[in-house]
Protein backbone atom coordinates (compact mmCIF):
# COMPACT_ATOMS: atom_id res chain seq x y z
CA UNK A 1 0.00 0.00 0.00
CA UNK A 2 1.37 3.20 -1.16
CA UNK A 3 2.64 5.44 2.24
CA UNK A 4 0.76 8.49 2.89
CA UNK A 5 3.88 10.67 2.57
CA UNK A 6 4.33 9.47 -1.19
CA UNK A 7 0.74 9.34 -2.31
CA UNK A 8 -1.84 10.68 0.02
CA UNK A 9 -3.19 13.46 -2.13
CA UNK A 10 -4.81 17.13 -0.50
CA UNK A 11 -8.53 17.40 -0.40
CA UNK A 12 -8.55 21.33 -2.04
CA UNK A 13 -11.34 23.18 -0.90
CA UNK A 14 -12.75 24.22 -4.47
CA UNK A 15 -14.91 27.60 -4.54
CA UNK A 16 -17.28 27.04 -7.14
CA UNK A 17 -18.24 23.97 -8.89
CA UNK A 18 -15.25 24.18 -11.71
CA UNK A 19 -11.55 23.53 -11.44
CA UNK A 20 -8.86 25.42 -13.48
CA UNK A 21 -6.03 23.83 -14.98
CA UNK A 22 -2.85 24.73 -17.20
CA UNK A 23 -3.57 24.41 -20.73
CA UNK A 24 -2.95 25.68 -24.61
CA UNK A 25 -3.75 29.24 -23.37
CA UNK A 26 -2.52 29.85 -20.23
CA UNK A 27 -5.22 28.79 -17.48
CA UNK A 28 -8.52 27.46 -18.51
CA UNK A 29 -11.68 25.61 -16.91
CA UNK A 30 -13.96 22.85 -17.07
CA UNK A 31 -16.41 22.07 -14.80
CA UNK A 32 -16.05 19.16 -12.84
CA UNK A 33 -19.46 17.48 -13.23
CA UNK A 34 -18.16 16.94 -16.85
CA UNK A 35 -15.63 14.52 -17.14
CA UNK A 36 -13.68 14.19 -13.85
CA UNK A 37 -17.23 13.35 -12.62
CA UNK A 38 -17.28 10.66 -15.03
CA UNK A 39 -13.56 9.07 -13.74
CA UNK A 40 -15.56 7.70 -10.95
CA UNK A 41 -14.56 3.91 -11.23
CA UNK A 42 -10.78 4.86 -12.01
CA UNK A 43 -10.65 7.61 -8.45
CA UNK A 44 -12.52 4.27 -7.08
CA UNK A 45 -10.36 1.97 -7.74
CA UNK A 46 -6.81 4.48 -6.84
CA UNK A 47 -8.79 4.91 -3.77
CA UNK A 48 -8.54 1.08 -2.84
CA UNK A 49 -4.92 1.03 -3.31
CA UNK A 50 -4.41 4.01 -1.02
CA UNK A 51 -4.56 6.81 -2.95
CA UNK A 52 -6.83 9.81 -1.62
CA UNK A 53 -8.37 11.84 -3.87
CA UNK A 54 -12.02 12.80 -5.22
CA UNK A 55 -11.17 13.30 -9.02
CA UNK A 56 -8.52 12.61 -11.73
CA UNK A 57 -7.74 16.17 -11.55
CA UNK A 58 -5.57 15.97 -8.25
CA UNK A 59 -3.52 13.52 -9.33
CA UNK A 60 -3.19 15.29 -12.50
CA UNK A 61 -1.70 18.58 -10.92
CA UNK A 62 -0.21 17.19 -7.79
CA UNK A 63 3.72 16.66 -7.69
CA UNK A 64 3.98 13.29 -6.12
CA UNK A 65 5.24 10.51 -7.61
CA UNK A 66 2.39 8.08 -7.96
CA UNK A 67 3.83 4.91 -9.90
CA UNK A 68 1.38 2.80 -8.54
CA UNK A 69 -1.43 4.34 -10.01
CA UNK A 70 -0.11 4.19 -13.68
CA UNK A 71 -0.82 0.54 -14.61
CA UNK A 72 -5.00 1.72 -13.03
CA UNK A 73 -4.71 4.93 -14.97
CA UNK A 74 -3.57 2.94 -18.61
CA UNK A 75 -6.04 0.51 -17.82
CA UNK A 76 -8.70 3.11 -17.88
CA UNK A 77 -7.50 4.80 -20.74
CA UNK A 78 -7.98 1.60 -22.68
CA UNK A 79 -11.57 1.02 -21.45
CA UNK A 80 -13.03 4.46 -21.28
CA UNK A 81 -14.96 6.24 -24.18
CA UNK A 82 -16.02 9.53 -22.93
CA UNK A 83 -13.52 12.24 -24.52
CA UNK A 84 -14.45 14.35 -21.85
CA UNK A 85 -13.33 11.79 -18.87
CA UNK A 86 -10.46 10.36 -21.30
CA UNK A 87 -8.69 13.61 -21.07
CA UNK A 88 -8.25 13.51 -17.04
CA UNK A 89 -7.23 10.21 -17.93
CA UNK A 90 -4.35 11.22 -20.14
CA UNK A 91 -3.26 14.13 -17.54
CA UNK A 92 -2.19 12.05 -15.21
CA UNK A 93 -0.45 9.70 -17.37
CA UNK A 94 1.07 12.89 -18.44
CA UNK A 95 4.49 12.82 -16.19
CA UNK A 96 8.04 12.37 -17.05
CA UNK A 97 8.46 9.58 -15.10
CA UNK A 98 6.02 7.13 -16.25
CA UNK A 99 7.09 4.26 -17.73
CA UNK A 100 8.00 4.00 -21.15
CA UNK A 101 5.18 1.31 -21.61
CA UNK A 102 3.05 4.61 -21.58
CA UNK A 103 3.56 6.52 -24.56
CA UNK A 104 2.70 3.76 -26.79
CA UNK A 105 -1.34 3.38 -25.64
CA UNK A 106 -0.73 7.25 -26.15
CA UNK A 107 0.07 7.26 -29.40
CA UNK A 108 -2.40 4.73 -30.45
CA UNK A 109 -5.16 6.65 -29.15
CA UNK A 110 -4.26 9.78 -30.94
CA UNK A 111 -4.40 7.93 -33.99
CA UNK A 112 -7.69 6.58 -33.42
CA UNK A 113 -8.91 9.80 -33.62
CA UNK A 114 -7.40 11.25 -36.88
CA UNK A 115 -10.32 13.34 -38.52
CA UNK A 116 -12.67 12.95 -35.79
CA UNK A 117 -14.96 14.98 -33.87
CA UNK A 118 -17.48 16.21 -31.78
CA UNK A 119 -17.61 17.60 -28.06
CA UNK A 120 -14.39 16.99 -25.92
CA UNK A 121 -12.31 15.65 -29.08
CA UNK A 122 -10.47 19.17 -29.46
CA UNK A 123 -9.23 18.93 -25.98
CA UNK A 124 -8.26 15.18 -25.76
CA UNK A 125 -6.09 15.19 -28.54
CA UNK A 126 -4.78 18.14 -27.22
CA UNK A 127 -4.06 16.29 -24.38
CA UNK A 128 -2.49 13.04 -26.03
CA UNK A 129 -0.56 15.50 -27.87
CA UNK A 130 0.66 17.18 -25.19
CA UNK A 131 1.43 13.75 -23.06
CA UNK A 132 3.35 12.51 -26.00
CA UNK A 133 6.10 15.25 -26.28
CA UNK A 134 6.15 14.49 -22.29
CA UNK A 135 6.52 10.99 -22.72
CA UNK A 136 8.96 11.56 -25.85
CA UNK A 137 10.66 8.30 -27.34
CA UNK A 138 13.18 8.14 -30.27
CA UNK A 139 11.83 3.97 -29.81
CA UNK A 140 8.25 5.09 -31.70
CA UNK A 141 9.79 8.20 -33.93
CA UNK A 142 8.58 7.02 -37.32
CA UNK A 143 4.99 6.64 -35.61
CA UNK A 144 5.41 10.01 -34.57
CA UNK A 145 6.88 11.79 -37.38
CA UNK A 146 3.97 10.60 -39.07
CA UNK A 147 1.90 12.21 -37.24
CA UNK A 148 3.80 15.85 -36.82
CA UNK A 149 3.48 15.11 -41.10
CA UNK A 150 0.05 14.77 -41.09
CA UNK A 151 -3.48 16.92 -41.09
CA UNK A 152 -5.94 15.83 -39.14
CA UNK A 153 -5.03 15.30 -35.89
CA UNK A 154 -5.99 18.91 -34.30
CA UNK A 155 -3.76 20.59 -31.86
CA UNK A 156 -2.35 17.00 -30.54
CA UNK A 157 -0.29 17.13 -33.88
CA UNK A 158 0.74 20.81 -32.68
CA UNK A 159 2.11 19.59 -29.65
CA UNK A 160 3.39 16.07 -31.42
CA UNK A 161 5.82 18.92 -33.72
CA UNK A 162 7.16 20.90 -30.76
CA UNK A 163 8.01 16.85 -29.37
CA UNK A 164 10.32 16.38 -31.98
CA UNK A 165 12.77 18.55 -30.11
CA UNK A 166 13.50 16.33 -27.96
CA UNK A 167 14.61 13.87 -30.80
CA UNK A 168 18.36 12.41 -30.63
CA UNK A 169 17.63 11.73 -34.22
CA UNK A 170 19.22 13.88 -37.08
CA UNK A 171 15.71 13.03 -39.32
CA UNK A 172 13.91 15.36 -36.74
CA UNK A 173 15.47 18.16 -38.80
CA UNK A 174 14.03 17.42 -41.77
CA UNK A 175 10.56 16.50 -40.43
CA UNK A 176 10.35 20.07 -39.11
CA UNK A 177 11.81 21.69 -41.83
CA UNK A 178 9.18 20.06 -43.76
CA UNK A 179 5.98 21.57 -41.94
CA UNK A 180 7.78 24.91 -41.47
CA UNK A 181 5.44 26.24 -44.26
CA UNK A 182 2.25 24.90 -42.60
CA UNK A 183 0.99 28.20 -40.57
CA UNK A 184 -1.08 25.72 -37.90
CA UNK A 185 2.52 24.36 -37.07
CA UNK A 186 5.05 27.16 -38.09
CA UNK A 187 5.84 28.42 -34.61
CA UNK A 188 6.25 25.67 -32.85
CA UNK A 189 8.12 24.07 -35.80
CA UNK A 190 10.10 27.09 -34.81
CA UNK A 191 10.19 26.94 -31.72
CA UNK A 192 11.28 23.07 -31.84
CA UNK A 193 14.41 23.88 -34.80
CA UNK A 194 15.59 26.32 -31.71
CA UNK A 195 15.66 24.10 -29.06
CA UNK A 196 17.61 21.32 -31.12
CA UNK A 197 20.35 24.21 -31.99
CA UNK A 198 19.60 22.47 -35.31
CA UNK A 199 22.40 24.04 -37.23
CA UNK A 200 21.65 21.78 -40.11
CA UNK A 201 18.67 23.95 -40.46
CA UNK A 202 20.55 26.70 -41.37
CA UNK A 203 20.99 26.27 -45.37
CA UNK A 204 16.97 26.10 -45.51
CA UNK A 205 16.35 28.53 -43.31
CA UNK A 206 18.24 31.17 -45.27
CA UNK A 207 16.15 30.33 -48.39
CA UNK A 208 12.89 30.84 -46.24
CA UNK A 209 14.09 34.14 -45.64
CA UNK A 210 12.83 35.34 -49.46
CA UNK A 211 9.68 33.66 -48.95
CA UNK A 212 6.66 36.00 -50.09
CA UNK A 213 4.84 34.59 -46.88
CA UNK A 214 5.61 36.79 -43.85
CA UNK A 215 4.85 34.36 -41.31
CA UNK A 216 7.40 32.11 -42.21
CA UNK A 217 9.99 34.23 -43.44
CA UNK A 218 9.63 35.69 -40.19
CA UNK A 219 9.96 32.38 -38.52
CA UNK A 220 13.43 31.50 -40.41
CA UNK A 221 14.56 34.64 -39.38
CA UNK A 222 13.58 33.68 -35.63
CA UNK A 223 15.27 31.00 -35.82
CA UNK A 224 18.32 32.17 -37.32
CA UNK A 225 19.05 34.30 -35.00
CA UNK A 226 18.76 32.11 -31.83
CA UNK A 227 20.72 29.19 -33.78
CA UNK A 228 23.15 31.52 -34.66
């Protein structure tokens, strides 16, 4: 049983009936009838093994290792269909220290939901996007360069580009330089060339400089000057 120094997570008194959270744009809410409400079975089932909490969304923001809970949380992930619950799901499996069994059920559910829609989708691949550059494994980097390549995949393909900075492998380069055009992906395509000190860039980047588009010529020129 997990000790309560490790795991036992702080009942926060909550004000109103909606809890905020870090997100794309700074801090942004959901209520918590929709969703965390929904992670009943999972919070049940953490709460037998000794972990105390009322919702997904304390574990989610709480900085506590809790290992134990990550083979509950997958487990969940796999079985539950609400986007809305899902996501709460996927923020707490969200953590550098998970094990690298993780990112794989990760990946697999952003794919499953390539083109799709509807109320909570938006967010949840958000959310799988952002737990992937988190989780970030040269072991699945053709699975993921396919998706930084690739429409359809909302903002989770957003975060899946800025991931690629935290590639080992030289072919990271090239799949950012080749979505450095695409204006849903340019800045953190950007942002991601800068943080690799990709000096192979560099030869591209100077052509972007003369393109007619201001957005990215004004990106190359970003990142020129950081890489140097």
């Amino acid at each position: 049983m997990p000790s309560s120094s490790s795991t036992a997570l702080p009942r926060k008194p909550r004000n109103d009936s909606r809890a905020a959270v870090s997100g794309r744009q700074g801090l942004y809410r959901f209520p918590i009838d929709r969703g965390m409400s929904t992670n009943a079975v999972t919070v049940e089932r953490l709460r037998s093994i000794g972990y105390e909490l009322t919702t997904l969304a304390e574990m989610a923001t709480q900085p506590d290792r809790y290992d134990g809970a990550i083979p509950v949380l997958l487990e969940a992930l796999s079985a539950e269909q609400d986007p809305f619950a899902k996501e709460w799901i996927v923020r707490a499996l969200s953590v550098r220290w998970a094990s690298a069994e993780t990112l794989t059920p990760i990946i697999d559910e952003l794919l499953s939901l390539k083109h799709q829609a509807g109320r909570g989708v938006p967010n949840l691949q958000w959310a799988l996007g952002n737990a992937i550059q988190v989780l970030w494994d040269d072991r699945e980097f053709e699975r993921l360069v396919s998706i930084a390549v690739t429409h359809g995949f909302g903002d989770g393909r957003r975060m899946v580009v800025f991931g690629l900075s935290k590639s080992t492998r030289p072919a990271a380069v090239s799949a950012l330089l080749s979505v450095f055009e695409q204006p849903e992906v340019t800045k953190l395509a950007t942002d991601a060339l800068i943080k690799l000190g990709a000096e192979a860039a560099r030869p591209a980047l100077l052509e972007l400089l003369n393109d007619p588009r201001d957005w990215v010529s004004r990106s190359a020129a970003r990142a020129l000057r950081t890489i140097g």
